[in-house]
PDB file of N, CA and C in Angstrom:
ATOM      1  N   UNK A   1       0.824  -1.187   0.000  1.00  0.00           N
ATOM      2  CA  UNK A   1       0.000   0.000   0.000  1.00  0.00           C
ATOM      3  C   UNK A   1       0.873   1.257   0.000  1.00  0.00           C
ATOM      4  N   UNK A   2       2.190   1.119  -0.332  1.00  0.00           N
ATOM      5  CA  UNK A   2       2.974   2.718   0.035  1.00  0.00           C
ATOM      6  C   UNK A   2       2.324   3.232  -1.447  1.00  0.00           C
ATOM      7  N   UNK A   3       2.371   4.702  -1.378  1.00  0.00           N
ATOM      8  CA  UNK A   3       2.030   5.673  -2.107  1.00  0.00           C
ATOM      9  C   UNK A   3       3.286   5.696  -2.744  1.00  0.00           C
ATOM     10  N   UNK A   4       3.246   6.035  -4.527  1.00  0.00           N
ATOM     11  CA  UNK A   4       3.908   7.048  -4.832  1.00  0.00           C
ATOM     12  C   UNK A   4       4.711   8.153  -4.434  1.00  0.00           C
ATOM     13  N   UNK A   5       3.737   8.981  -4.225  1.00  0.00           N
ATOM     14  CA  UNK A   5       4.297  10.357  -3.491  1.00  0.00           C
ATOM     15  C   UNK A   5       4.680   9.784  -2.173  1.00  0.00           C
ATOM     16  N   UNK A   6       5.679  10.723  -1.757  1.00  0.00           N
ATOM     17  CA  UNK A   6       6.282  10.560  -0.400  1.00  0.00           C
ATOM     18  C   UNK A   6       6.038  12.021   0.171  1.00  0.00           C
ATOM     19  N   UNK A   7       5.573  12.032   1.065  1.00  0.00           N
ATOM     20  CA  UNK A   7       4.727  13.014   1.977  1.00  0.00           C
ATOM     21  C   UNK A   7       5.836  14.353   2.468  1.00  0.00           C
ATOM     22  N   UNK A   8       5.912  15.739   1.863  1.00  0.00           N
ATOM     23  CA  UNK A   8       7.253  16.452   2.205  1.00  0.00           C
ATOM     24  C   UNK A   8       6.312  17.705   2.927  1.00  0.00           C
ATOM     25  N   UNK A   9       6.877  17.374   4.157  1.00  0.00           N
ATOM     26  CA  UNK A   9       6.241  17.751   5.217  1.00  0.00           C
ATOM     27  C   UNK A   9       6.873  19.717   5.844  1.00  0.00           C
ATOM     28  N   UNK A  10       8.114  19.939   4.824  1.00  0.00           N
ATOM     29  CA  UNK A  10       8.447  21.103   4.644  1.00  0.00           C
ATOM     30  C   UNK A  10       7.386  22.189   3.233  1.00  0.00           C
ATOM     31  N   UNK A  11       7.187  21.448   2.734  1.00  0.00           N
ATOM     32  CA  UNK A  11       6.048  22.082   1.779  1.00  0.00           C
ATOM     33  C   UNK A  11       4.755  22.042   1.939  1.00  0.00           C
ATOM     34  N   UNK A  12       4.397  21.264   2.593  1.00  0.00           N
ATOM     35  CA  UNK A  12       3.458  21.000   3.569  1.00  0.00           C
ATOM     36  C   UNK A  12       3.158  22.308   4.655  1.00  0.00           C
ATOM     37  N   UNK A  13       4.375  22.605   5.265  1.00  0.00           N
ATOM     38  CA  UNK A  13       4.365  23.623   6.213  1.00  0.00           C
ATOM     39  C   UNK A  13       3.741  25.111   5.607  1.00  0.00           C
ATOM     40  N   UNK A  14       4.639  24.905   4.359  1.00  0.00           N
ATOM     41  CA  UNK A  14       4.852  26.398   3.576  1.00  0.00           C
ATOM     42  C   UNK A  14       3.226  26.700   3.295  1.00  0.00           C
ATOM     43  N   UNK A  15       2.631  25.787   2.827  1.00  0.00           N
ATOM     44  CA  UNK A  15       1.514  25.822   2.334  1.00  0.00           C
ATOM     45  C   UNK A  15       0.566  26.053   2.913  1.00  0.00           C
ATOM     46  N   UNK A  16       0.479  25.451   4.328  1.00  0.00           N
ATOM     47  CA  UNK A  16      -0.374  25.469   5.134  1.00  0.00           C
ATOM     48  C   UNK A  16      -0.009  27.133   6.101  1.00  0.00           C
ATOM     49  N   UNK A  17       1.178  27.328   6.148  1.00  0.00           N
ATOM     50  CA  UNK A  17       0.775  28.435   6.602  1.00  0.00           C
ATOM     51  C   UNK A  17       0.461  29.715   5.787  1.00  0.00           C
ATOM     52  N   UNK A  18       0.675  29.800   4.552  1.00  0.00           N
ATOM     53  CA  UNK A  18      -0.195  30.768   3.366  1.00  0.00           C
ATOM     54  C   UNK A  18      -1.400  30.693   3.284  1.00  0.00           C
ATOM     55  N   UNK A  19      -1.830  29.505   3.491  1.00  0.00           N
ATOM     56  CA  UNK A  19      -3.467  28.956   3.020  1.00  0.00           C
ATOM     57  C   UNK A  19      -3.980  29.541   4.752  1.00  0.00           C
ATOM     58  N   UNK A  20      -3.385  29.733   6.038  1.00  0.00           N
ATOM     59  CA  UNK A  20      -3.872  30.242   6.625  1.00  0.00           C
ATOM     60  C   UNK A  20      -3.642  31.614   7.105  1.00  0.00           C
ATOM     61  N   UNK A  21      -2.922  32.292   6.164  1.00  0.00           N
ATOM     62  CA  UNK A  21      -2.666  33.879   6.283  1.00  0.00           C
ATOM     63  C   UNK A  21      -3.569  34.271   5.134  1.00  0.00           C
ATOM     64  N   UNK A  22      -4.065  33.583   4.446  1.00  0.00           N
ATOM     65  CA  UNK A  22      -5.122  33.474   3.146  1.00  0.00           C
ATOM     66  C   UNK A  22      -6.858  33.883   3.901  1.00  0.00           C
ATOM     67  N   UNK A  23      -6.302  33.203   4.988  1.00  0.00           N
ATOM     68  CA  UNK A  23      -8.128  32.490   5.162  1.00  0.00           C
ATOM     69  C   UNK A  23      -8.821  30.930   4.922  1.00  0.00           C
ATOM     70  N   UNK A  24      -8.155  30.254   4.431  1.00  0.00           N
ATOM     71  CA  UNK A  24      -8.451  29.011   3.988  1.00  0.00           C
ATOM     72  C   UNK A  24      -8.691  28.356   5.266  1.00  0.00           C
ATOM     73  N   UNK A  25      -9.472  27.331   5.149  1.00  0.00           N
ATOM     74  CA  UNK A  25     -10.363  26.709   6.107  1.00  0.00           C
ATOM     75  C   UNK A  25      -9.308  25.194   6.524  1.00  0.00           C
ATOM     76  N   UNK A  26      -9.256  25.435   8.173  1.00  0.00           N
ATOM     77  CA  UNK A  26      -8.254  24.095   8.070  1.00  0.00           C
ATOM     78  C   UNK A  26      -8.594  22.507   7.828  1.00  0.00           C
ATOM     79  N   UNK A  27      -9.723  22.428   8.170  1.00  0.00           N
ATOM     80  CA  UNK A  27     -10.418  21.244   8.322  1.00  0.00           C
ATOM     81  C   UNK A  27     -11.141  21.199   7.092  1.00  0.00           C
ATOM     82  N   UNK A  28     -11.732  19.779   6.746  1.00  0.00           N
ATOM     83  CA  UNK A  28     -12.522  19.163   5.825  1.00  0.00           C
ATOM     84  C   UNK A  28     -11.778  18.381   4.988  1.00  0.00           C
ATOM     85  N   UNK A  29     -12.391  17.806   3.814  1.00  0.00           N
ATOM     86  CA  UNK A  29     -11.783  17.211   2.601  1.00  0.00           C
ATOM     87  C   UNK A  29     -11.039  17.975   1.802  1.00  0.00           C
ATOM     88  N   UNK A  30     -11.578  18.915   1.544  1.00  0.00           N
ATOM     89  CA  UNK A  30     -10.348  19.751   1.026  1.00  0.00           C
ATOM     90  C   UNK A  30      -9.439  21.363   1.971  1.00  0.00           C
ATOM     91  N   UNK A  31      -9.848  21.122   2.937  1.00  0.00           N
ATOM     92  CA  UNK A  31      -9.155  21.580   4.323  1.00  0.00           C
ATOM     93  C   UNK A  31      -7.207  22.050   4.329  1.00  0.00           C
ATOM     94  N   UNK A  32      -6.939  22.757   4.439  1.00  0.00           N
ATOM     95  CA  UNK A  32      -4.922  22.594   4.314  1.00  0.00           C
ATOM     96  C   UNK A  32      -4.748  21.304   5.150  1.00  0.00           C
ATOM     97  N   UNK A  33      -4.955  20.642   6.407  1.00  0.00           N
ATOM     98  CA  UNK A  33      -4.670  19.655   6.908  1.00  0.00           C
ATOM     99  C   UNK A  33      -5.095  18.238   6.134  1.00  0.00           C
ATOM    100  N   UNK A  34      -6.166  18.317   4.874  1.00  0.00           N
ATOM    101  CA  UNK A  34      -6.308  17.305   4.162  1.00  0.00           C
ATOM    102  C   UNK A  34      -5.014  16.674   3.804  1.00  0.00           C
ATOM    103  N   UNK A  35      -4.097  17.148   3.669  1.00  0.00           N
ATOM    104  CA  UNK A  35      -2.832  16.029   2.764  1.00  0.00           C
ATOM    105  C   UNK A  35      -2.046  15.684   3.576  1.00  0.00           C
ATOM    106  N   UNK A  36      -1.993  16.111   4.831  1.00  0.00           N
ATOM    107  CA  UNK A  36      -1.385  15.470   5.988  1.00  0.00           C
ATOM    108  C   UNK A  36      -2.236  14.316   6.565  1.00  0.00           C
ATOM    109  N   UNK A  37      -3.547  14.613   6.756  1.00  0.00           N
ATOM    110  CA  UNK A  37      -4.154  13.622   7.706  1.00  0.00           C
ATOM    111  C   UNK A  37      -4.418  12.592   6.494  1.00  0.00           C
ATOM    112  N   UNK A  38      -4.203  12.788   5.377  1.00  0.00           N
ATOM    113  CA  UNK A  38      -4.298  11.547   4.190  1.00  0.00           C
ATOM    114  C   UNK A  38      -3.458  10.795   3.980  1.00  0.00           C
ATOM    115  N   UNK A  39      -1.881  11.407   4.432  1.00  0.00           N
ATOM    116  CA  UNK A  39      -0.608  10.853   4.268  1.00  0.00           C
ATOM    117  C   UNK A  39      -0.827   9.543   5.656  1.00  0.00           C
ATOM    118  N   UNK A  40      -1.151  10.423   7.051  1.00  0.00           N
ATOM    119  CA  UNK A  40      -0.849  10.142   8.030  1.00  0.00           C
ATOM    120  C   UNK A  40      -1.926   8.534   8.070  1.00  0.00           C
ATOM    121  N   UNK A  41      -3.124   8.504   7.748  1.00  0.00           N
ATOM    122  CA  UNK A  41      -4.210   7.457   7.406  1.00  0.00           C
ATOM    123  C   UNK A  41      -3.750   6.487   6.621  1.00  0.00           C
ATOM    124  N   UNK A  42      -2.984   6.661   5.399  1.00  0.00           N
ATOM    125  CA  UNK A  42      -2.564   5.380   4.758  1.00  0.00           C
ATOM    126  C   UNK A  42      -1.167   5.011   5.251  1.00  0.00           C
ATOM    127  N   UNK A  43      -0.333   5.958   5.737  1.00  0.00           N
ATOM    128  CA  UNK A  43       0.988   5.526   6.475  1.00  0.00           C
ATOM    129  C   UNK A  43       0.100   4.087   7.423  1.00  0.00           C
ATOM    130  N   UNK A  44      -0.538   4.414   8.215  1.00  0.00           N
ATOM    131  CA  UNK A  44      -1.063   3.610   9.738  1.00  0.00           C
ATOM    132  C   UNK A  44      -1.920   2.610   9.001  1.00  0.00           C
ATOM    133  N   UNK A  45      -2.613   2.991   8.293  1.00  0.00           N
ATOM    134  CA  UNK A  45      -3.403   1.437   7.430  1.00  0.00           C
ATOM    135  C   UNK A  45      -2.143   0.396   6.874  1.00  0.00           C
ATOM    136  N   UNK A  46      -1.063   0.998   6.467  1.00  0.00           N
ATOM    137  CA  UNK A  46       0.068   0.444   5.722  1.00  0.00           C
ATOM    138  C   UNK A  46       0.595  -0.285   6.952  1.00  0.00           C
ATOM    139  N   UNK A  47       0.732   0.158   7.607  1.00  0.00           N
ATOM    140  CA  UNK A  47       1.693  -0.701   8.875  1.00  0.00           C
ATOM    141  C   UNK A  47       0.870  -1.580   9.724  1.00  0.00           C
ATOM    142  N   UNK A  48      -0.356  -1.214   9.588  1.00  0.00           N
ATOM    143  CA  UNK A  48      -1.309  -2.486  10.055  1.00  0.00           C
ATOM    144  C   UNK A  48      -1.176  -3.504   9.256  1.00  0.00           C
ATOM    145  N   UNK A  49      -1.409  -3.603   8.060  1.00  0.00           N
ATOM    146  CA  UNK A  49      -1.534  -4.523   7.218  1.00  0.00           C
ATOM    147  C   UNK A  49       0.124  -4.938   7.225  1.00  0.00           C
ATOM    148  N   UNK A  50       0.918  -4.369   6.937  1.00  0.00           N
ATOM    149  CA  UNK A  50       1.958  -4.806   7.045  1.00  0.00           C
ATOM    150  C   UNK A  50       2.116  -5.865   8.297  1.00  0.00           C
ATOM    151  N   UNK A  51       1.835  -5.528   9.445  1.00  0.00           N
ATOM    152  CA  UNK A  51       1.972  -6.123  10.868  1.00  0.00           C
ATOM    153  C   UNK A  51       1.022  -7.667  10.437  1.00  0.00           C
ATOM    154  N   UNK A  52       0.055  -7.225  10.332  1.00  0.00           N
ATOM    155  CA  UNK A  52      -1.197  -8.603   9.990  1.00  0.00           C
ATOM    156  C   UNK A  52      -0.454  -9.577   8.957  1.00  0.00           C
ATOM    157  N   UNK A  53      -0.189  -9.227   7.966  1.00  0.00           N
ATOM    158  CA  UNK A  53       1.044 -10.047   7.039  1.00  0.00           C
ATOM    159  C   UNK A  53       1.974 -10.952   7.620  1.00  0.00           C
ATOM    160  N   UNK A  54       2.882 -10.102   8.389  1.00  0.00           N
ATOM    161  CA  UNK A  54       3.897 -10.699   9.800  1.00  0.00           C
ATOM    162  C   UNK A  54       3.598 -11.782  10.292  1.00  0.00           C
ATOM    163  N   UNK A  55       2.542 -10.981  11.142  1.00  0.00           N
ATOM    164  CA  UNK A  55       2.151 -12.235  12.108  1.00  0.00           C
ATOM    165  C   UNK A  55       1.616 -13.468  11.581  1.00  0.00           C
ATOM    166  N   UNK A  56       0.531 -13.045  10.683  1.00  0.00           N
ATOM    167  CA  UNK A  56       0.306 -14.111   9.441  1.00  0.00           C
ATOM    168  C   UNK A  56       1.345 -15.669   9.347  1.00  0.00           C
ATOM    169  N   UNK A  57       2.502 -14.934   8.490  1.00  0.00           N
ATOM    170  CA  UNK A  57       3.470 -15.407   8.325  1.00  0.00           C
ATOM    171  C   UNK A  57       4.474 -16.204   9.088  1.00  0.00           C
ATOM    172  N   UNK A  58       4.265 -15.884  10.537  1.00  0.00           N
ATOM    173  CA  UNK A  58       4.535 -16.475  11.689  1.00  0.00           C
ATOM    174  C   UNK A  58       3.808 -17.251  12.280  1.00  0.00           C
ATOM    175  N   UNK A  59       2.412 -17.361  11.541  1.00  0.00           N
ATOM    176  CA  UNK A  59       1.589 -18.125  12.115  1.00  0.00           C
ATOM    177  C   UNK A  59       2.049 -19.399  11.415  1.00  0.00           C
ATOM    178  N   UNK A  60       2.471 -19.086   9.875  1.00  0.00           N
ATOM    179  CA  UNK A  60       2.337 -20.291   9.183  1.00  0.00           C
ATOM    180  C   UNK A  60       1.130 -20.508   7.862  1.00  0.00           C
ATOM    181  N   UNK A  61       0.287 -19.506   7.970  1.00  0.00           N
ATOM    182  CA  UNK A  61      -0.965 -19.042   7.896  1.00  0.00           C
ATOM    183  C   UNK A  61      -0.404 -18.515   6.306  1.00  0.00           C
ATOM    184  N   UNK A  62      -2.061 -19.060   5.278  1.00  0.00           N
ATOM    185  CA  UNK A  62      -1.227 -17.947   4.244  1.00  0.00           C
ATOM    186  C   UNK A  62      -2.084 -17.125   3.833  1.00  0.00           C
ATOM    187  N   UNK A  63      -1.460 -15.968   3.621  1.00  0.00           N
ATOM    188  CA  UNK A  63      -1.825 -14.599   3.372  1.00  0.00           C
ATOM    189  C   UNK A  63      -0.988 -14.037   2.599  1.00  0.00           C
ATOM    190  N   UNK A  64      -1.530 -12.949   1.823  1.00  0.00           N
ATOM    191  CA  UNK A  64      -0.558 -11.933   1.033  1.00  0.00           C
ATOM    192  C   UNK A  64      -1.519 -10.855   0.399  1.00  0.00           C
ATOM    193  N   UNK A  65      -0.825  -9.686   0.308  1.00  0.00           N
ATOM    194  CA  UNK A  65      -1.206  -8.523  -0.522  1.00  0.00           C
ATOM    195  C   UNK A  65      -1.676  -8.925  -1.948  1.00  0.00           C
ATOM    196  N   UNK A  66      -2.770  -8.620  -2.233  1.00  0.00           N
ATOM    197  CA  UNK A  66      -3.239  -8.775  -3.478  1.00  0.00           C
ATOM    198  C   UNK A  66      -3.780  -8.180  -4.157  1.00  0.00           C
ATOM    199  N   UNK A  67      -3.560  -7.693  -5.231  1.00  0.00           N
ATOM    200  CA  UNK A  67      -4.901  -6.837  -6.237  1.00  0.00           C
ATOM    201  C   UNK A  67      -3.936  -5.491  -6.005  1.00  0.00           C
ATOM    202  N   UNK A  68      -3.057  -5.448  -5.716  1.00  0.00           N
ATOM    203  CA  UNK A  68      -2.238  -3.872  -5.094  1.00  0.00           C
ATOM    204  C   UNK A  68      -1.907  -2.887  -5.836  1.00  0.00           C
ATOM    205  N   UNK A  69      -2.780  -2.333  -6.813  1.00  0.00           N
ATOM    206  CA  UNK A  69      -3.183  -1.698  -7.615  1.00  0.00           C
ATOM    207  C   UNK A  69      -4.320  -0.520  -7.618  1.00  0.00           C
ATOM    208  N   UNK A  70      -4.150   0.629  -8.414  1.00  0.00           N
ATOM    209  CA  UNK A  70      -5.416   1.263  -8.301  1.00  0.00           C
ATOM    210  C   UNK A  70      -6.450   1.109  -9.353  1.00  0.00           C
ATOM    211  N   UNK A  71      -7.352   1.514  -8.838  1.00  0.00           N
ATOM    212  CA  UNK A  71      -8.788   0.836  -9.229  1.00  0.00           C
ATOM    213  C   UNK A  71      -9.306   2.612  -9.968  1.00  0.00           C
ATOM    214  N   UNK A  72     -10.253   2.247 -10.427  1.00  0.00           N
ATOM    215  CA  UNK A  72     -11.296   3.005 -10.817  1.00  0.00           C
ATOM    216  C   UNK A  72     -13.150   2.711 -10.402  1.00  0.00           C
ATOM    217  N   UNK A  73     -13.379   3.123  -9.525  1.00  0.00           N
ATOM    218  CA  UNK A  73     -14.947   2.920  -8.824  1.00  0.00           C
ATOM    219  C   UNK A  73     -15.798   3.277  -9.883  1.00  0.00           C
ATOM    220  N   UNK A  74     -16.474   2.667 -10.674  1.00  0.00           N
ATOM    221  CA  UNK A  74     -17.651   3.149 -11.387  1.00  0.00           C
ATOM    222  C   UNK A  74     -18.739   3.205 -10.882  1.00  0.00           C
ATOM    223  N   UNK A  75     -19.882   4.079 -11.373  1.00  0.00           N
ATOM    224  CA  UNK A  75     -21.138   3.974 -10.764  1.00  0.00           C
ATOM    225  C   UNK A  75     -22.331   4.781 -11.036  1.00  0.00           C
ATOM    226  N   UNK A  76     -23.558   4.573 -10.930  1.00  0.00           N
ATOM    227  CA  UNK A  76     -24.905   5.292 -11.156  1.00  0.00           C
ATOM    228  C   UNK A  76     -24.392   6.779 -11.569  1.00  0.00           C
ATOM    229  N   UNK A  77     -23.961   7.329 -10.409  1.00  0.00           N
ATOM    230  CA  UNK A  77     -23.629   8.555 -10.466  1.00  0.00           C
ATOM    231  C   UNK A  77     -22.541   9.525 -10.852  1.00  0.00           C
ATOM    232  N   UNK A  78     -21.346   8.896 -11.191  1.00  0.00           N
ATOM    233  CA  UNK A  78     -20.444   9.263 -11.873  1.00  0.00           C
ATOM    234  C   UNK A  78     -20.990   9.137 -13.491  1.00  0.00           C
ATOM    235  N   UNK A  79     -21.548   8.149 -13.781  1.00  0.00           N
ATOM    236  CA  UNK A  79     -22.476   8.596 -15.470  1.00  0.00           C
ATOM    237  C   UNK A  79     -21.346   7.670 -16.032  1.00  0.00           C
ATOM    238  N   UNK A  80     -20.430   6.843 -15.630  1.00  0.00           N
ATOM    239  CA  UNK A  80     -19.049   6.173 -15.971  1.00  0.00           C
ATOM    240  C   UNK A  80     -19.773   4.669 -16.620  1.00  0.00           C
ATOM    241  N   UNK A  81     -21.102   4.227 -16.508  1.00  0.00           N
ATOM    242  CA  UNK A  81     -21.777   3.168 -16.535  1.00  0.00           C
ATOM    243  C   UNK A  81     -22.386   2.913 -17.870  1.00  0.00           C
TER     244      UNK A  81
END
């Protein structure tokens, strides 16, 4: 599950503090703290699953990452159908 992008937490800074000498709203989906708390959510999903794998693996047990790819969600409402 690692991302592409690697999370640069000095541009990050820069940004977030313009976007709040701006006025920009910190919170929400598209919030200045959105790309941190997005980084920070799949970092911790990543190391869970990573851990569950582990132990898995120590169990003897089989398991593995699969499908580890991105997808495209189609649907009613995207009109993608």
């Amino acid at each position: 599950m690692k991302t592409n992008e690697s999370f640069n937490f000095e541009r990050f800074k820069e940004e977030a503090m313009q976007g709040l000498y701006e006025g920009k709203k910190m919170g929400g989906t598209d919030g200045l703290f959105a790309p941190m708390l997005k980084h920070l959510l799949e970092s911790m999903l990543e190391g869970e699953l990573n851990n569950h794998l582990e132990e898995s693996k120590a169990a003897r047990e089989s398991n593995r990452k699969n499908g580890k790819t991105k997808k495209t969600v189609r649907s009613l409402q995207s009109g993608h159908l």
